[in-house]
Structure formats: structure tokens, C-alpha cells
Protein backbone atom coordinates (compact mmCIF):
# COMPACT_ATOMS: atom_id res chain seq x y z
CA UNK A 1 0.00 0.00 0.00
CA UNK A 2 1.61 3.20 -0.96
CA UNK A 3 2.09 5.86 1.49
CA UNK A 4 0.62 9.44 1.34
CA UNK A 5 3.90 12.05 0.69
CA UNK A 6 3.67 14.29 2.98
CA UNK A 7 3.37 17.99 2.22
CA UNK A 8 7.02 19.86 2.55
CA UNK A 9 6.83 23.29 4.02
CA UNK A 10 9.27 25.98 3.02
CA UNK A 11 11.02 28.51 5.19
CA UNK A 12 9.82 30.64 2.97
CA UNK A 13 5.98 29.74 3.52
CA UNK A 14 6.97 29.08 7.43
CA UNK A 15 7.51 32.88 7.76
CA UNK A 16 4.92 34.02 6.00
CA UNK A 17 2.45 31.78 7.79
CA UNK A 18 4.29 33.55 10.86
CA UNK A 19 3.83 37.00 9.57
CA UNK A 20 0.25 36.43 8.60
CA UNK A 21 -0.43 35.19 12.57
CA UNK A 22 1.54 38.13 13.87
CA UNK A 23 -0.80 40.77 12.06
CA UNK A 24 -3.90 38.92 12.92
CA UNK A 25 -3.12 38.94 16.37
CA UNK A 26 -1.99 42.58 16.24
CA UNK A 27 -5.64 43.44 14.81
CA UNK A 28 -6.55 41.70 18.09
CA UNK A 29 -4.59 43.43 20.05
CA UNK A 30 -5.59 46.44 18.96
CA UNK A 31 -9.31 45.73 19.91
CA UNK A 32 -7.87 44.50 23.20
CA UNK A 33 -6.28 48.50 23.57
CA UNK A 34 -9.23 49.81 22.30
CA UNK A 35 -10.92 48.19 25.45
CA UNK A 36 -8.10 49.15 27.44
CA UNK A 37 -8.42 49.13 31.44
CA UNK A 38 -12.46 48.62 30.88
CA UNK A 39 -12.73 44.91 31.51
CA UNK A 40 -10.66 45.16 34.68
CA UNK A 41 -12.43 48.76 36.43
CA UNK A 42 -15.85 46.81 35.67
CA UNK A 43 -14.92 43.94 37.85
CA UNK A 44 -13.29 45.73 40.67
CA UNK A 45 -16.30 48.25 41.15
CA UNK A 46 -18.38 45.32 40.63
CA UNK A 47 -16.29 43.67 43.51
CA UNK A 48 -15.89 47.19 45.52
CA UNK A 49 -19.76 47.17 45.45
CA UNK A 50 -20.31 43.79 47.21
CA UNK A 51 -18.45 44.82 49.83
CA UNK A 52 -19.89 47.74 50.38
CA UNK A 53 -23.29 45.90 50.51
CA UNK A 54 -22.11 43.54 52.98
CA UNK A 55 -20.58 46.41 55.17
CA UNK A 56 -24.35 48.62 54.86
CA UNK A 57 -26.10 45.55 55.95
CA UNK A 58 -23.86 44.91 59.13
CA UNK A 59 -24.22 48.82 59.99
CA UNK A 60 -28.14 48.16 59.27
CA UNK A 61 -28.15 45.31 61.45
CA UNK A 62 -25.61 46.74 64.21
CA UNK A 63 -28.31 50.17 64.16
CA UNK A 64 -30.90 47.56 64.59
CA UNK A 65 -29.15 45.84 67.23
CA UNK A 66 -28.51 49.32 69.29
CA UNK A 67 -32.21 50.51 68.69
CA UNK A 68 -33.41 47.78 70.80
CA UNK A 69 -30.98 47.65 73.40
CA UNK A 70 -31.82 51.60 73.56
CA UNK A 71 -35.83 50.58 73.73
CA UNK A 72 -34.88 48.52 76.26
CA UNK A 73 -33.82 50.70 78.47
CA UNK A 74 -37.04 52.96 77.90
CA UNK A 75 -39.61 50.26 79.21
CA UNK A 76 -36.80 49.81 81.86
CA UNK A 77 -37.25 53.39 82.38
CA UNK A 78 -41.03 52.91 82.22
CA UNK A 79 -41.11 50.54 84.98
CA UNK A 80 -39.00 52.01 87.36
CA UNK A 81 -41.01 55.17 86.87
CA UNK A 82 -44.47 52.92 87.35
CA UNK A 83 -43.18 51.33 90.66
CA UNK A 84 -41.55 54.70 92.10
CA UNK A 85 -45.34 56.33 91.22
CA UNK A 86 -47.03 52.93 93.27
CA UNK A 87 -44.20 52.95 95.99
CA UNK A 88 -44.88 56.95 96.42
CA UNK A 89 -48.21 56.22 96.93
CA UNK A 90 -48.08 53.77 99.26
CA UNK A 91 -46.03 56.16 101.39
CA UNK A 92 -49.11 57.78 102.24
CA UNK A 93 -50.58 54.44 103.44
CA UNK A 94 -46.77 53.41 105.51
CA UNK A 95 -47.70 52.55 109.33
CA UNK A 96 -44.19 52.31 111.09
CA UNK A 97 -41.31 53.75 110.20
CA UNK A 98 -39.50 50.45 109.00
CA UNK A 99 -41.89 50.44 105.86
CA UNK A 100 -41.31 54.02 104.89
CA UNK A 101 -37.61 53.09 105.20
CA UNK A 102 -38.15 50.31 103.06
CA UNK A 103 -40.39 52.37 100.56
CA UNK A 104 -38.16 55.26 100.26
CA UNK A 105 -34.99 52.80 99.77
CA UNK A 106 -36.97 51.17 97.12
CA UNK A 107 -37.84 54.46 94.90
CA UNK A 108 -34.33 55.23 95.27
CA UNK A 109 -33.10 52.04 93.52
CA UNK A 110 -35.40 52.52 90.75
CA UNK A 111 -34.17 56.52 90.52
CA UNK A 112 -30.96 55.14 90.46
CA UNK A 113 -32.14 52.39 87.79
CA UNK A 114 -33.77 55.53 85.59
CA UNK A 115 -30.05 57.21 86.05
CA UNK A 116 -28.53 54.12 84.91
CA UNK A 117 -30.56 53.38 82.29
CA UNK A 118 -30.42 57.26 80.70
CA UNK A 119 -26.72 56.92 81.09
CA UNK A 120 -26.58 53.72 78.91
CA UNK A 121 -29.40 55.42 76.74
CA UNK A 122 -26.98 58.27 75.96
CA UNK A 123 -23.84 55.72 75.55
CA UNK A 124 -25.62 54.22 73.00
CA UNK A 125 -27.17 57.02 71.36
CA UNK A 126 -23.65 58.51 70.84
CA UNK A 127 -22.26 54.81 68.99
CA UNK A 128 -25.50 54.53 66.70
CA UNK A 129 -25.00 58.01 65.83
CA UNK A 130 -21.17 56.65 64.63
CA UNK A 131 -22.42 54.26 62.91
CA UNK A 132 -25.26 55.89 60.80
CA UNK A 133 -22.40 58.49 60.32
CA UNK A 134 -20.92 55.50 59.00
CA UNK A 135 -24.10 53.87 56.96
CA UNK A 136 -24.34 57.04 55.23
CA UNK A 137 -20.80 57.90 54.00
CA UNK A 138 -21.00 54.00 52.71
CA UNK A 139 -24.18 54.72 50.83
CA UNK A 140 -23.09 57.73 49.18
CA UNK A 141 -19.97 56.00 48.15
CA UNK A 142 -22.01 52.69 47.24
CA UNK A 143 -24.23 55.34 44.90
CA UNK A 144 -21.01 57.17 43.34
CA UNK A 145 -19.79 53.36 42.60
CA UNK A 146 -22.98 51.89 40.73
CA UNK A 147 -23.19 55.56 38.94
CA UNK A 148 -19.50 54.99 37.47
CA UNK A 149 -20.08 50.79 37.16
CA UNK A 150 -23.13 51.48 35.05
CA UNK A 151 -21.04 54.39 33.34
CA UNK A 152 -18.05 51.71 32.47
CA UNK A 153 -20.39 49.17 31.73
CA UNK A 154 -22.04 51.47 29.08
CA UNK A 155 -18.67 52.28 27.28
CA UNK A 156 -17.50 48.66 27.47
CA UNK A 157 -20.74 47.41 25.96
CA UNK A 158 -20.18 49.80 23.31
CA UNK A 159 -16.76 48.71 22.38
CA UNK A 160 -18.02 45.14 22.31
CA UNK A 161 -20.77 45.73 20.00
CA UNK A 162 -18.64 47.83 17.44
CA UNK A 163 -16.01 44.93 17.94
CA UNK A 164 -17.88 41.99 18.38
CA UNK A 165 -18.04 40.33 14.96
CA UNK A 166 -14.24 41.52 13.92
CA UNK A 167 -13.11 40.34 17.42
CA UNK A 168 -14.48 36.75 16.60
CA UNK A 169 -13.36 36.72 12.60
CA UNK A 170 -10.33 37.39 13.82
CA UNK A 171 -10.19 34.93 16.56
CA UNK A 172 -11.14 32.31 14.42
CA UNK A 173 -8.63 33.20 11.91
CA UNK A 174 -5.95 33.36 14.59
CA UNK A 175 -7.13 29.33 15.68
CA UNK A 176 -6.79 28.31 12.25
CA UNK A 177 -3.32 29.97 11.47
CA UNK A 178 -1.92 28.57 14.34
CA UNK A 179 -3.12 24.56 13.35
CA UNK A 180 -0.90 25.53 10.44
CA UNK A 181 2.10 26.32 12.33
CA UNK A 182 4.07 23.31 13.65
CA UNK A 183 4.32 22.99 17.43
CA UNK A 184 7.70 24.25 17.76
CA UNK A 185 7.22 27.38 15.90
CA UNK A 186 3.90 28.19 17.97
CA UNK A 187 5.68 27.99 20.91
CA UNK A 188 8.55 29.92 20.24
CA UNK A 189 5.71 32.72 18.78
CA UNK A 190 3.55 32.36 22.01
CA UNK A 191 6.60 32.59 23.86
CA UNK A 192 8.15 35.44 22.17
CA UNK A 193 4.96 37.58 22.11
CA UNK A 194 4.12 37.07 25.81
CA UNK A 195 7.85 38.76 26.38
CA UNK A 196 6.42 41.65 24.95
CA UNK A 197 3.85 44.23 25.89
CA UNK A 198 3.45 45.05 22.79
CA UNK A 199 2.76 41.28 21.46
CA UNK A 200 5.10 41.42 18.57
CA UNK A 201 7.28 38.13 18.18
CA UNK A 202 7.50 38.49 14.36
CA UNK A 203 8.51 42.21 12.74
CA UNK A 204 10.09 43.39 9.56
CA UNK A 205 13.44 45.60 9.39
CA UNK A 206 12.66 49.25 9.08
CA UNK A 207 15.50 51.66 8.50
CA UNK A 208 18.36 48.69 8.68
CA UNK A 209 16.74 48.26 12.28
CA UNK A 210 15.09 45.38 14.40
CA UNK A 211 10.77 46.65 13.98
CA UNK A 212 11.15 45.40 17.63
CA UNK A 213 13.73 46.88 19.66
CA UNK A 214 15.08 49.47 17.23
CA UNK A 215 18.73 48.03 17.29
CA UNK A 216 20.95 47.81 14.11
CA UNK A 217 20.58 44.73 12.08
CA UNK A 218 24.07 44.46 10.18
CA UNK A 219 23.29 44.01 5.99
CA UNK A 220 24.99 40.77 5.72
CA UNK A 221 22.29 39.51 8.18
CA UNK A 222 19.86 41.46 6.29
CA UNK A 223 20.83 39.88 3.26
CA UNK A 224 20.44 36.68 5.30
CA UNK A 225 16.86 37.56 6.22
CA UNK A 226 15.93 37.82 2.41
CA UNK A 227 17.32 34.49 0.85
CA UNK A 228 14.29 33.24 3.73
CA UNK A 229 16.38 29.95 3.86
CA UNK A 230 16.21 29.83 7.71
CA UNK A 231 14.31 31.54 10.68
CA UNK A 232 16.44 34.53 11.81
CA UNK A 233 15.68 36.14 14.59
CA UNK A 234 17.15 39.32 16.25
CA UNK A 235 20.18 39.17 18.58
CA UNK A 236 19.26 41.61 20.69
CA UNK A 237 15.14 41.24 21.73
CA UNK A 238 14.25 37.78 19.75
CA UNK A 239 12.03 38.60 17.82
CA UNK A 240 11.51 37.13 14.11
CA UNK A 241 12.55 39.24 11.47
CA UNK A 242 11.40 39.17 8.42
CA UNK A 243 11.96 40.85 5.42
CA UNK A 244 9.72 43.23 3.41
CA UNK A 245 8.20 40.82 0.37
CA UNK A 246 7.01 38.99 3.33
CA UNK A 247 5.74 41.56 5.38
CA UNK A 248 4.07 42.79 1.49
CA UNK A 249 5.83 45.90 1.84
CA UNK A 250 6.55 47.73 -1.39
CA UNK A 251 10.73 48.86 -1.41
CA UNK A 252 9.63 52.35 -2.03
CA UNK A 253 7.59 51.74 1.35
């Protein structure tokens, strides 16, 4: 049974396959930039926002919490002022001197109860006050933050419906380029480009320079470059260079 031949690759067609990757990925890097920060500011305020939720509802539930200790204290306040009205009045009914004693020592506690009780009434007072000092600075910065999330969210949804469709052509381009690359190549590429802000692992020579890093490329590498009988890449930053019939640059260009 005969076997298939298989298909030879050129260096040639190698760095043009490269090339062609390189400037699809640029358009998508450009969409990326277009985006810019965007992606990132929406999920922190999103995340800023949760936590100020969670901190509103403890200050809800700690104001809660001090309301009723506070309201306690009133009906404590109520009932000492109920018995010292019933004790005063049985004063008038007292038939030895032990049971006024015991009377009068009795409306004193509950004065002294009353004291207590507006002292604790004021403690508290002071600490809810705090805290709905607190509640309120929170909500107005919880309100500035869903104004600018729904702001960002706005602009980014923008972006992604003018880029949408290009952003997914080019994806899919970008998937099917790389199949075409052998596994060695793509790695070096991936490689390269994640070195790089800018994403470039494959540029042309502009000027007699590196389109990467600027530096000098000598001519007899140059030369090198355009027989396209091996990968060169620069010395200096690593990039791939190739040379301008690749990149389909013009030499008047």
C-alpha cells in the first residue's frame, strides 16, 4: 500500500504563515487596547460594590441591634417610673417607720435604675450616631460606585458591539493559522509575544533596524533575512525578522 507524501513546508511559507499570525493577532490586540483598562475597572467596582453591601447591611443590622438595646432601656425606664409612682403612693398608706424606710430605699433604687438606664441610653445614642455616620458615608460612596459601574459598563458594551463580529473573525482566523504552524514554531511565537507588551514576536526591518527593539541589524544579516532559507531572529530582543516581500511591503515603502 503506498504511502501518502507528505506535504514539505518551506522557510519561505513558514515565515509568512508567521507574519500572517503576527498581524492577525496585532488586529486583536488592537481591539484588546481599544478596550483598554475597561474589563478590569468593571470587575473591581463590581467587587468594591459587594463589599460595600455587605458592610451597609452589618451597619443596618448593628443600628438595629442598638435601637433595641436603647428601647430597652425605655420600658426599663417605664417601669422604674411605674413602681416609684405605686411605691410613692403607698407612702401615704406606711404605718411604722420600717416600711417608709423600706419604701423610700426602694424608689431610690429605681431613681438610680432611671439614672442608669439614661446613662446607657446616651452611651448608646452617641455609637449609633457613629455608625449611621458610617451607613451614610457608605451609601453615598455605594451610589457614586454603581453611577461609574453602570457608566463603564455602558462604554465597554459599546466597544463590544462595534467589535464583536471583527473580534471573533479574527479569533477564528488566529485558531486556524496557528493549526498551520508546527508545534515548535507556535511555541517559540507564544513565547516570544508574551515577552512583549506590545505582542510582537515576528517584525520586519525598518531603516536597517530590528521593527522590535530598534537596534541595528548588520546588511549581511539582512541579506540573510531575504534568501528566507532559515528563521532569523534578532540578537538583541528575539524577535523574528522578516523581510519586506514577506511583510508585502513595497521597497519604495
Amino acid at each position: 500500500m503506498a504511502t501518502a507524501k507528505k506535504e514539505t513546508v518551506t522557510v519561505a511559507e513558514k515565515l509568512q504563515m508567521m507574519f500572517d499570525l503576527q498581524t492577525i493577532d496585532s488586529n486583536l490586540d488592537k481591539i484588546q487596547i481599544l478596550k483598554g483598562e475597561l474589563p478590569m475597572e468593571v470587575e473591581d467596582l463590581e467587587d468594591e460594590i459587594k463589599g460595600l453591601e455587605t458592610r451597609i447591611r452589618k451597619l443596618d443590622k448593628k443600628v438595629e441591634d442598638l435601637d433595641g438595646e436603647i428601647n430597652q432601656h425605655k420600658a426599663n425606664i417605664a417601669t422604674s417610673e411605674t413602681l416609684i409612682e405605686r411605691y410613692k403612693k403607698q407612702l401615704d398608706e406606711v404605718k411604722n417607720n420600717r416600711e417608709f424606710e423600706a419604701l423610700t430605699k426602694e424608689i431610690e433604687l429605681q431613681e438610680l435604675e432611671i439614672q442608669l438606664s439614661n446613662k446607657k441610653i446616651g452611651e448608646l445614642n452617641v455609637t449609633k450616631d457613629a455608625k449611621v455616620d458610617i451607613r451614610k458615608n457608605a451609601n453615598e460612596k455605594l451610589e457614586a460606585k454603581v453611577a461609574d459601574l453602570e457608566k463603564k459598563r455602558v462604554e465597554l458594551e459599546k466597544i463590544i458591539t462595534k467589535t464583536e463580529k471583527e473580534e471573533k473573525t479574527l479569533m477564528n482566523k488566529s485558531t486556524k493559522a496557528k493549526k498551520k504552524l508546527e508545534d515548535r514554531l507556535l511555541k517559540s511565537y507564544n513565547k516570544i509575544r508574551g515577552n512583549y507588551r506590545n505582542g510582537l514576536a515576528v517584525v520586519t526591518i525598518a531603516r536597517n533596524a530590528c521593527g522590535g527593539c530598534y537596534n541595528r541589524i548588520p546588511p549581511q544579516v539582512q541579506i540573510e533575512i531575504g534568501t528566507k532559507k532559515n528563521i532569523i531572529a534578532c540578537e538583541h530582543c528575539g524577535r523574528i525578522l522578516v523581510d519586506n516581500e514577506t511583510a508585502g511591503i513595497s521597497p519604495e515603502e
